[in-house]
Protein backbone atom coordinates (compact mmCIF):
# COMPACT_ATOMS: atom_id res chain seq x y z
CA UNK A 1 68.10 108.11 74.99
CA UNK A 2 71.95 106.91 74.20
CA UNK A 3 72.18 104.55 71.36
CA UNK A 4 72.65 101.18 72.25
CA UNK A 5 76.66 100.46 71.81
CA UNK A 6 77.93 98.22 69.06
CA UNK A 7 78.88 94.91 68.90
CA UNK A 8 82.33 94.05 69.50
CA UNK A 9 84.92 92.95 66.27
CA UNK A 10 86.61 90.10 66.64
CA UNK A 11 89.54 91.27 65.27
CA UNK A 12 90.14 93.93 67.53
CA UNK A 13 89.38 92.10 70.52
CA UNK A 14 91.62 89.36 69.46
CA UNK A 15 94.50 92.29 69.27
CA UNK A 16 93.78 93.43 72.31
CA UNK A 17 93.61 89.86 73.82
CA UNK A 18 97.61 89.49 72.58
CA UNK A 19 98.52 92.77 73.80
CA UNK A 20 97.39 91.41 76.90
CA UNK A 21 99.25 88.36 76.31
CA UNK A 22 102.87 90.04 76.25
CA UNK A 23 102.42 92.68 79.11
CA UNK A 24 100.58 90.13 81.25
CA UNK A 25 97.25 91.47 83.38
CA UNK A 26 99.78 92.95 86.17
CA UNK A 27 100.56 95.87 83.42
CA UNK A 28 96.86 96.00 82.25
CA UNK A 29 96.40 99.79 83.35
CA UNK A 30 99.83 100.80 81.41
CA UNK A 31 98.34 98.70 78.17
CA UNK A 32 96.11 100.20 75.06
CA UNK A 33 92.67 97.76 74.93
CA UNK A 34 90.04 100.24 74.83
CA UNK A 35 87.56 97.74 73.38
CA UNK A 36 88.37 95.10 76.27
CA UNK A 37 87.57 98.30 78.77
CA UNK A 38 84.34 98.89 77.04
CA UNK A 39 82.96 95.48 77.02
CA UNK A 40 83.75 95.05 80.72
CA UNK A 41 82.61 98.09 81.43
CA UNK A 42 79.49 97.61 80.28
CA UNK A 43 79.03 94.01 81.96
CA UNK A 44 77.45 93.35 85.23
CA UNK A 45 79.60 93.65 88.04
CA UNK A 46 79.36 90.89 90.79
CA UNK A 47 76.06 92.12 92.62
CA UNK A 48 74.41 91.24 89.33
CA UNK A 49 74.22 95.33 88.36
CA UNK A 50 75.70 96.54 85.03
CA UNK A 51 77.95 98.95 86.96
CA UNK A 52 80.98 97.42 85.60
CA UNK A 53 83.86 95.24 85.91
CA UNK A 54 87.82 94.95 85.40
CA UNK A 55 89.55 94.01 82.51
CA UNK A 56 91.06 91.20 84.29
CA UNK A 57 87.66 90.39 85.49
CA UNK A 58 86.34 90.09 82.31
CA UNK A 59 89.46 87.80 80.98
CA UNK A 60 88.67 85.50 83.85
CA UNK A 61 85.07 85.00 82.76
CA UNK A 62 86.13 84.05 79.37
CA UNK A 63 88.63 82.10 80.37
CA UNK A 64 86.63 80.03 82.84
CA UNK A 65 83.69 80.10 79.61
CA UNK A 66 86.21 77.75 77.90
CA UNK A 67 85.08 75.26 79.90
CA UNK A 68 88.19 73.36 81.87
CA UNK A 69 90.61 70.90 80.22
CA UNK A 70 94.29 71.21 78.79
CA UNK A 71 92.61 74.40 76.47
CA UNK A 72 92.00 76.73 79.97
CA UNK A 73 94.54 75.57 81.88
CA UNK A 74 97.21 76.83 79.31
CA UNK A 75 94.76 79.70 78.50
CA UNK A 76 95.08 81.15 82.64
CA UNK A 77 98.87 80.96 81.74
CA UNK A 78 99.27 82.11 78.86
CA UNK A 79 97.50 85.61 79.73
CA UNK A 80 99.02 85.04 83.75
CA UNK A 81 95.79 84.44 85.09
CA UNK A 82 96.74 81.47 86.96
CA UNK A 83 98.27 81.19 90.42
CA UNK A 84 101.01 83.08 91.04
CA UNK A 85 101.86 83.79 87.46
CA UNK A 86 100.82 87.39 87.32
CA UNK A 87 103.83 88.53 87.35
CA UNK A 88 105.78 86.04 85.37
CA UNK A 89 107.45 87.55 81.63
CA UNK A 90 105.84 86.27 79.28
CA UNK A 91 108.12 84.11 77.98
CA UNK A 92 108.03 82.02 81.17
CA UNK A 93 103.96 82.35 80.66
CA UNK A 94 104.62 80.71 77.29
CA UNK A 95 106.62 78.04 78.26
CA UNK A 96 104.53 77.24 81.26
CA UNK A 97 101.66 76.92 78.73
CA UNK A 98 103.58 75.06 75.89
CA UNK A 99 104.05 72.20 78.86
CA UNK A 100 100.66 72.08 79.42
CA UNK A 101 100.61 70.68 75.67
CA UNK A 102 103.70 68.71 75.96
CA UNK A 103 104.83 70.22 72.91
CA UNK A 104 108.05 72.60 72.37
CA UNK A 105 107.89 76.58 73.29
CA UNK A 106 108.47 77.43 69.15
CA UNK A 107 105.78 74.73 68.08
CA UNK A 108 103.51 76.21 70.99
CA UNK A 109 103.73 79.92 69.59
CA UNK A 110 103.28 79.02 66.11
CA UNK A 111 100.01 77.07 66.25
CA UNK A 112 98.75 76.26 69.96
CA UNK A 113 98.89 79.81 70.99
CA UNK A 114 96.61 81.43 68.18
CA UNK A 115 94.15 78.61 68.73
CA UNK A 116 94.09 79.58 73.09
CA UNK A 117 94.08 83.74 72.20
CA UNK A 118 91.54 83.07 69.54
CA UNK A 119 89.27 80.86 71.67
CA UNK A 120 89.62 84.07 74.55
CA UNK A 121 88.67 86.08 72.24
CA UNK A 122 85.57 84.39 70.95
CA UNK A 123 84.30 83.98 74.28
CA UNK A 124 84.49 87.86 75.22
CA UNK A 125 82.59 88.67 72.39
CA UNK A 126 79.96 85.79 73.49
CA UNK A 127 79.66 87.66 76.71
CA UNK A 128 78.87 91.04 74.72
CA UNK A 129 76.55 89.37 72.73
CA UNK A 130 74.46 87.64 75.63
CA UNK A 131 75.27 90.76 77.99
CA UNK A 132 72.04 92.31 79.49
CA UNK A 133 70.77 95.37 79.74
CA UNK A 134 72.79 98.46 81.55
CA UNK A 135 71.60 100.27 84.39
CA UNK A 136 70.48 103.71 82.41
CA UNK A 137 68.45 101.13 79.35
CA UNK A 138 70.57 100.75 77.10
CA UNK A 139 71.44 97.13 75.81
CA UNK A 140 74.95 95.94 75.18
CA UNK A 141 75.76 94.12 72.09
CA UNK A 142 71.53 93.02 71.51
CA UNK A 143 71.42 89.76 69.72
CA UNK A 144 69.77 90.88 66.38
CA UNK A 145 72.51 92.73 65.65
CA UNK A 146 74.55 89.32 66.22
CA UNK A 147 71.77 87.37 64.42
CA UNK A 148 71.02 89.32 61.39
CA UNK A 149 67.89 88.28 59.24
CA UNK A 150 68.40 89.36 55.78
CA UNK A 151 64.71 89.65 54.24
CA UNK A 152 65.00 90.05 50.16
CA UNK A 153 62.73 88.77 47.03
CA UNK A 154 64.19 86.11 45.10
CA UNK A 155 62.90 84.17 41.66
CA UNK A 156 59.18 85.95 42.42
CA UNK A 157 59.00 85.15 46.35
CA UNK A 158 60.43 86.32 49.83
CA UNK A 159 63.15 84.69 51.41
CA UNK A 160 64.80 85.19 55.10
CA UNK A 161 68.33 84.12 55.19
CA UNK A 162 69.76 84.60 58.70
CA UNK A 163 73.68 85.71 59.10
CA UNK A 164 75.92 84.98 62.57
CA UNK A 165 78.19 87.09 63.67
CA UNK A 166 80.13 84.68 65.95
CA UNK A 167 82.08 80.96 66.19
CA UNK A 168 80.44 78.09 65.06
CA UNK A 169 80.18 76.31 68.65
CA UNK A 170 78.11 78.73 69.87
CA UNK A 171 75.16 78.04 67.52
CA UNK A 172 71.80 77.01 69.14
CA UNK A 173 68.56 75.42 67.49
CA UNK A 174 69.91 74.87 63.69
CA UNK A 175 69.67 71.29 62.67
CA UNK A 176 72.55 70.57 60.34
CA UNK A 177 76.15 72.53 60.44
CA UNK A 178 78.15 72.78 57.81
CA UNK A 179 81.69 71.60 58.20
CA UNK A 180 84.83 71.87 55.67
CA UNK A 181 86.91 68.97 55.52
CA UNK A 182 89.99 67.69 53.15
CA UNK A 183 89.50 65.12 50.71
CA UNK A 184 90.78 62.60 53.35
CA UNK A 185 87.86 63.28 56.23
CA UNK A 186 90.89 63.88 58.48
CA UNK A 187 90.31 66.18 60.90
CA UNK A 188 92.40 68.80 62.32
CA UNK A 189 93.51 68.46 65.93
CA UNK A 190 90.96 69.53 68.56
CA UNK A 191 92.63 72.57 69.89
CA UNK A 192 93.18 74.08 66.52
CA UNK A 193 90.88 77.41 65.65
CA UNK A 194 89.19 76.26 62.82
CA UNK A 195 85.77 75.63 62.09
CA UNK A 196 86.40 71.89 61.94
CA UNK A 197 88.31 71.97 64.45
CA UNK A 198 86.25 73.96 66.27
CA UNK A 199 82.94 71.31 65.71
CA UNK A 200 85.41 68.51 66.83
CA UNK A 201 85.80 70.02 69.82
CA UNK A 202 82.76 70.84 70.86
CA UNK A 203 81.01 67.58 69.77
CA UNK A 204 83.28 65.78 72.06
CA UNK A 205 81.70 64.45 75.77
CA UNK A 206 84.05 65.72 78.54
CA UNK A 207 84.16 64.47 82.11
CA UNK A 208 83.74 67.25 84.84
CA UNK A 209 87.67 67.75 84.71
CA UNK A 210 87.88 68.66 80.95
CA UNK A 211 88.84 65.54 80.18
CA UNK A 212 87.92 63.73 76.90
CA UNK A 213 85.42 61.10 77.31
CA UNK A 214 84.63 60.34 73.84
CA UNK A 215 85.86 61.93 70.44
CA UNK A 216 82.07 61.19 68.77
CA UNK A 217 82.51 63.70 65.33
CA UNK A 218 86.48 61.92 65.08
CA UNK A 219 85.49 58.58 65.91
CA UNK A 220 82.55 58.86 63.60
CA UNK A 221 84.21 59.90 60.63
CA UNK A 222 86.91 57.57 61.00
CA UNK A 223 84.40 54.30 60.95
CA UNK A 224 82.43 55.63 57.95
CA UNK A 225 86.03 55.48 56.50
CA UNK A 226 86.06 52.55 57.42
CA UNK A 227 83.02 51.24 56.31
CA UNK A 228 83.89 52.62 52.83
CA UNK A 229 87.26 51.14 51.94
CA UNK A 230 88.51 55.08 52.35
CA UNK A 231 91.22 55.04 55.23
CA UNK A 232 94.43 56.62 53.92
CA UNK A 233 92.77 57.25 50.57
CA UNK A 234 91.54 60.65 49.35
CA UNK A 235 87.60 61.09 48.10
CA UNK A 236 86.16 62.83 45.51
CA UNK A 237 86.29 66.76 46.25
CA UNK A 238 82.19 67.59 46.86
CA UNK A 239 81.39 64.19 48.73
CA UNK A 240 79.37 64.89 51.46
CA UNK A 241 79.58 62.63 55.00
CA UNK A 242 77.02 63.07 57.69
CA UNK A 243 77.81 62.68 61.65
CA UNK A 244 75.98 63.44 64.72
CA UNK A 245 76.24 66.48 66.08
CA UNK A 246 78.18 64.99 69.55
CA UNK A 247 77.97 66.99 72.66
CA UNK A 248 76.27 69.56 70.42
CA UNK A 249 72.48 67.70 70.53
CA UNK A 250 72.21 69.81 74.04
CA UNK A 251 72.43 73.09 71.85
CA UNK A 252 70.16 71.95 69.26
CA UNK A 253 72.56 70.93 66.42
CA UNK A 254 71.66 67.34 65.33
CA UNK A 255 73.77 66.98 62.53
CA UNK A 256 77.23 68.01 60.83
CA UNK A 257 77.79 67.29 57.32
CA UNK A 258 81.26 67.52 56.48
CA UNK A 259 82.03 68.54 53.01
CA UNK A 260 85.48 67.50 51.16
CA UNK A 261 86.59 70.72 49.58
CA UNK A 262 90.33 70.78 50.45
CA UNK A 263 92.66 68.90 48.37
CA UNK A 264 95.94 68.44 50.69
CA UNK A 265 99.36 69.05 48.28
CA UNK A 266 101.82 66.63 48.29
CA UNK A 267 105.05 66.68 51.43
CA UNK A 268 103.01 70.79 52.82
CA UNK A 269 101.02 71.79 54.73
CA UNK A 270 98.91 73.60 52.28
CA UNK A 271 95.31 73.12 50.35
CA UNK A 272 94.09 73.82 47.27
CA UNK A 273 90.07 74.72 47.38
CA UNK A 274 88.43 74.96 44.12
CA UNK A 275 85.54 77.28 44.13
CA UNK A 276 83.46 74.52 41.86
CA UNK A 277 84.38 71.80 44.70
CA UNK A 278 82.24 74.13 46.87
CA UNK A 279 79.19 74.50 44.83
CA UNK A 280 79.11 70.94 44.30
CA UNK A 281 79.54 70.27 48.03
CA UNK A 282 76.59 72.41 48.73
CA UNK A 283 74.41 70.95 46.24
CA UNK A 284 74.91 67.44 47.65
CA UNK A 285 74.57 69.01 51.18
CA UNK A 286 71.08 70.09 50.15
CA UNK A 287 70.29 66.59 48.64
CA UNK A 288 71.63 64.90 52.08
CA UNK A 289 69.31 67.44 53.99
CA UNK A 290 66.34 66.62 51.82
CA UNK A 291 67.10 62.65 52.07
CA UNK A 292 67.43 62.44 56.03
CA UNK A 293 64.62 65.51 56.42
CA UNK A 294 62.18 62.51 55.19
CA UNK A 295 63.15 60.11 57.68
CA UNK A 296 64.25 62.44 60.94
CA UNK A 297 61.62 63.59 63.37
CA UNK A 298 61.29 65.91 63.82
CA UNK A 299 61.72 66.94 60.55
CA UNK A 300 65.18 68.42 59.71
CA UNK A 301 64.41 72.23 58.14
CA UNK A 302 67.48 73.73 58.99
CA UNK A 303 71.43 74.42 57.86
CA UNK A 304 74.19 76.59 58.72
CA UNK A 305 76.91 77.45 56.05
CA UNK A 306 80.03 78.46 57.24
CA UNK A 307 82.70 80.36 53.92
CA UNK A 308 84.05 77.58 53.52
CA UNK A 309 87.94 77.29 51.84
CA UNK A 310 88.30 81.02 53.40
CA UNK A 311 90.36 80.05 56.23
CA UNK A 312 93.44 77.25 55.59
CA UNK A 313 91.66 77.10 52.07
CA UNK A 314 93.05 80.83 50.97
CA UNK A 315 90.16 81.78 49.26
CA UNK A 316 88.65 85.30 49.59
CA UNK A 317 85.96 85.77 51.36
CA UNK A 318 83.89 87.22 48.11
CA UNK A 319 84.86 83.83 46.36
CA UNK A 320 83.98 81.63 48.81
CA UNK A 321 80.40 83.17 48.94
CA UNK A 322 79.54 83.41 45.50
CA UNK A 323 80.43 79.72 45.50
CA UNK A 324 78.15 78.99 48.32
CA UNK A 325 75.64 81.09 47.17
CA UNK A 326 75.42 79.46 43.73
CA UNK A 327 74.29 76.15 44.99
CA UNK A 328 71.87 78.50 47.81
CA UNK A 329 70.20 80.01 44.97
CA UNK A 330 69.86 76.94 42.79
CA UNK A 331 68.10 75.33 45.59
CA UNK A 332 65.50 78.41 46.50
CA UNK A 333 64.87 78.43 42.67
CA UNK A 334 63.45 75.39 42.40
CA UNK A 335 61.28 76.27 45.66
CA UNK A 336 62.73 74.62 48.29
CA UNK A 337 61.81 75.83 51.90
CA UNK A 338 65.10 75.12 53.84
CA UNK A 339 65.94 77.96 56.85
CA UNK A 340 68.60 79.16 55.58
CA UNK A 341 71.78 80.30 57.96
CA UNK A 342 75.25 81.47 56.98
CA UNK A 343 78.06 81.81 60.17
CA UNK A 344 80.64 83.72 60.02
CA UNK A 345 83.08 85.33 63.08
CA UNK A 346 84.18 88.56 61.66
CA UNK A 347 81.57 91.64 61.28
CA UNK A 348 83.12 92.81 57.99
CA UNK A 349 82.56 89.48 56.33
CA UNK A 350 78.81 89.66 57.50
CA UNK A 351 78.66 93.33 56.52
CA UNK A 352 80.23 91.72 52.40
CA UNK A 353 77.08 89.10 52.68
CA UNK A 354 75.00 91.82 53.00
CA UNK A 355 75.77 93.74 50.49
CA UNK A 356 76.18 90.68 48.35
CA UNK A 357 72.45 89.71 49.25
CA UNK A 358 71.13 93.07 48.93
CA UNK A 359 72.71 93.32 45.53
CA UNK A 360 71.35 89.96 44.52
CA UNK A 361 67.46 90.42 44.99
CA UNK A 362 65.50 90.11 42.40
CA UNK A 363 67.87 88.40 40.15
CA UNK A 364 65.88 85.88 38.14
CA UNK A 365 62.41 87.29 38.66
CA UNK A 366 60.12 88.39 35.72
């Protein structure tokens, strides 16, 4: 039997997705996206058989996966999937797109546009990840390999920590999220890529049009600001502020803790992320869990950690974990029986957790 094919990277199907993005889906057979061609090949076709589909079939699922609103409407341009745009250059596509924003073209291809190819590109790996079976048995992309449990003995018992391999939106059945903020609990526009951003966004209750309803992680946020004499004033780096989960509740998610680690420099752009502001953050995300586990029911038993400060934040990936990990292990040490999740998008930063895991085990037993 042929082994089963492995999951897509989002790296390279990001690539592929801006390669797609200049020559526009009219020039798709003169174009290099060999991973894009495997994934739709390997997807059913529209009689519900896994004989196949196009390229630009599979584009237009993704697309349409986005789920409506300013974010797809400039995504069908921006790759020419709408209307009479296939054969537009793709500078037209861009400024077509950049209106759908209101914003300039330059502003458009400097920070909208890596948010819509990103968000593409997540949602083409979703549908490897949820693809069925093929014709001849074997399975495309089959969640465990998306959902890795890492099994390892730490401080004299056996723990399961679980590792995603995909955006945080697409999450199901963890109880409490996660989320990096700055030390001002302001957060990042909606259609940015990030995972704040990212939770924001999918929190929020849309009509059937796309449009926004109400901004519940936002508006939350901004009253416990509120409520704490905080507005325009930075907090401590490691406080810890608990929302709902939004929109989110349908998947599961109940909660998102959002955890100050980013300390905005003065007249940039830029962050500085401490790798002690994390551990700290953590730690008080573990004593928040514990606190509302006691009065929630159900009981909360759940959290996803995202690598947080290794986006905007500039830390490496390796230094953002062993930051993480440091509160993690403090709180399995002293017994505690949390489910355990980290989520991540990339399969080389899952691959670095574990080996970081594997090389951890056993640390602190007799």
């Amino acid at each position: 039997m042929s082994a089963a094919p492995r999951l897509p990277d989002y790296g390279s199907v990001l690539e592929e997705v801006r390669r797609v993005r200049r020559a526009g889906v009219v020039r798709l057979r003169e174009i290099d996206v060999p991973e894009l061609r495997r994934i739709a090949g390997q997807l059913p076709g529209a009689d519900g058989e896994s004989t196949g589909t196009t390229v630009e079939g599979l584009l237009r699922t993704a697309v349409i996966g986005i789920g409506g609103g300013s974010l797809q409407t400039a995504a069908e341009y921006t790759l020419g999937l709408a209307q009479g745009t296939r054969d537009w250059p793709a500078a037209d596509r861009r400024r077509r797109a950049a209106q759908v924003y209101g914003v300039s073209v330059e502003r458009f291809r400097k920070h909208h546009e890596l948010m819509v190819l990103g968000q593409i590109a997540e949602r083409v790996v979703a549908l490897a990840v949820t693809a069925p079976a093929r014709a001849d048995g074997t399975a495309l992309a089959p969640l465990p390999a998306a959902h890795r449990e890492i099994r390892l003995s730490l401080h004299g018992r056996s723990v399961v920590l679980t590792v995603h391999v995909h955006s945080v939106d697409l999450l199901r059945d963890v109880d409490v999220v996660v989320s990096p903020s700055n030390t001002y609990f302001a957060l990042p526009a909606a259609y940015k890529s990030s995972v704040s951003a990212t939770l924001r966004r999918a929190g929020a209750l849309k009509d059937p049009a796309g449009g926004l309803v109400e901004d519940h992680v936002h508006d939350e946020l901004r009253g416990w600001a509120a409520r704490h004499g905080t507005p325009g004033r930075a907090a401590l780096p490691g406080t810890v502020v608990a929302t709902s989960s939004g929109a989110l509740a349908g998947q599961g998610v109940r909660r998102i803790y959002h955890v100050a680690v980013a300390v905005p420099r003065p007249e940039s752009n830029d962050y500085d992320v401490q790798p002690a502001d994390i551990t700290r953050g953590v730690a008080r995300a573990f004593a928040l869990l514990a606190e509302e586990a006691r009065t929630s029911e159900p009981p909360l038993t759940s959290i996803a950690l995202p690598l947080l400060g290794a986006g905007r934040g500039g830390l490496p990936p390796l230094e953002s974990f062993g930051a993480l990990w440091t509160a993690v292990e403090a709180e399995l040490a002293r017994g505690a029986d949390w489910d355990i999740h980290f989520v991540v998008r990339r399969h080389a930063r899952a691959d670095l957790i574990e080996r970081l895991l594997a090389g951890l085990a056993d640390r602190g037993n007799p």
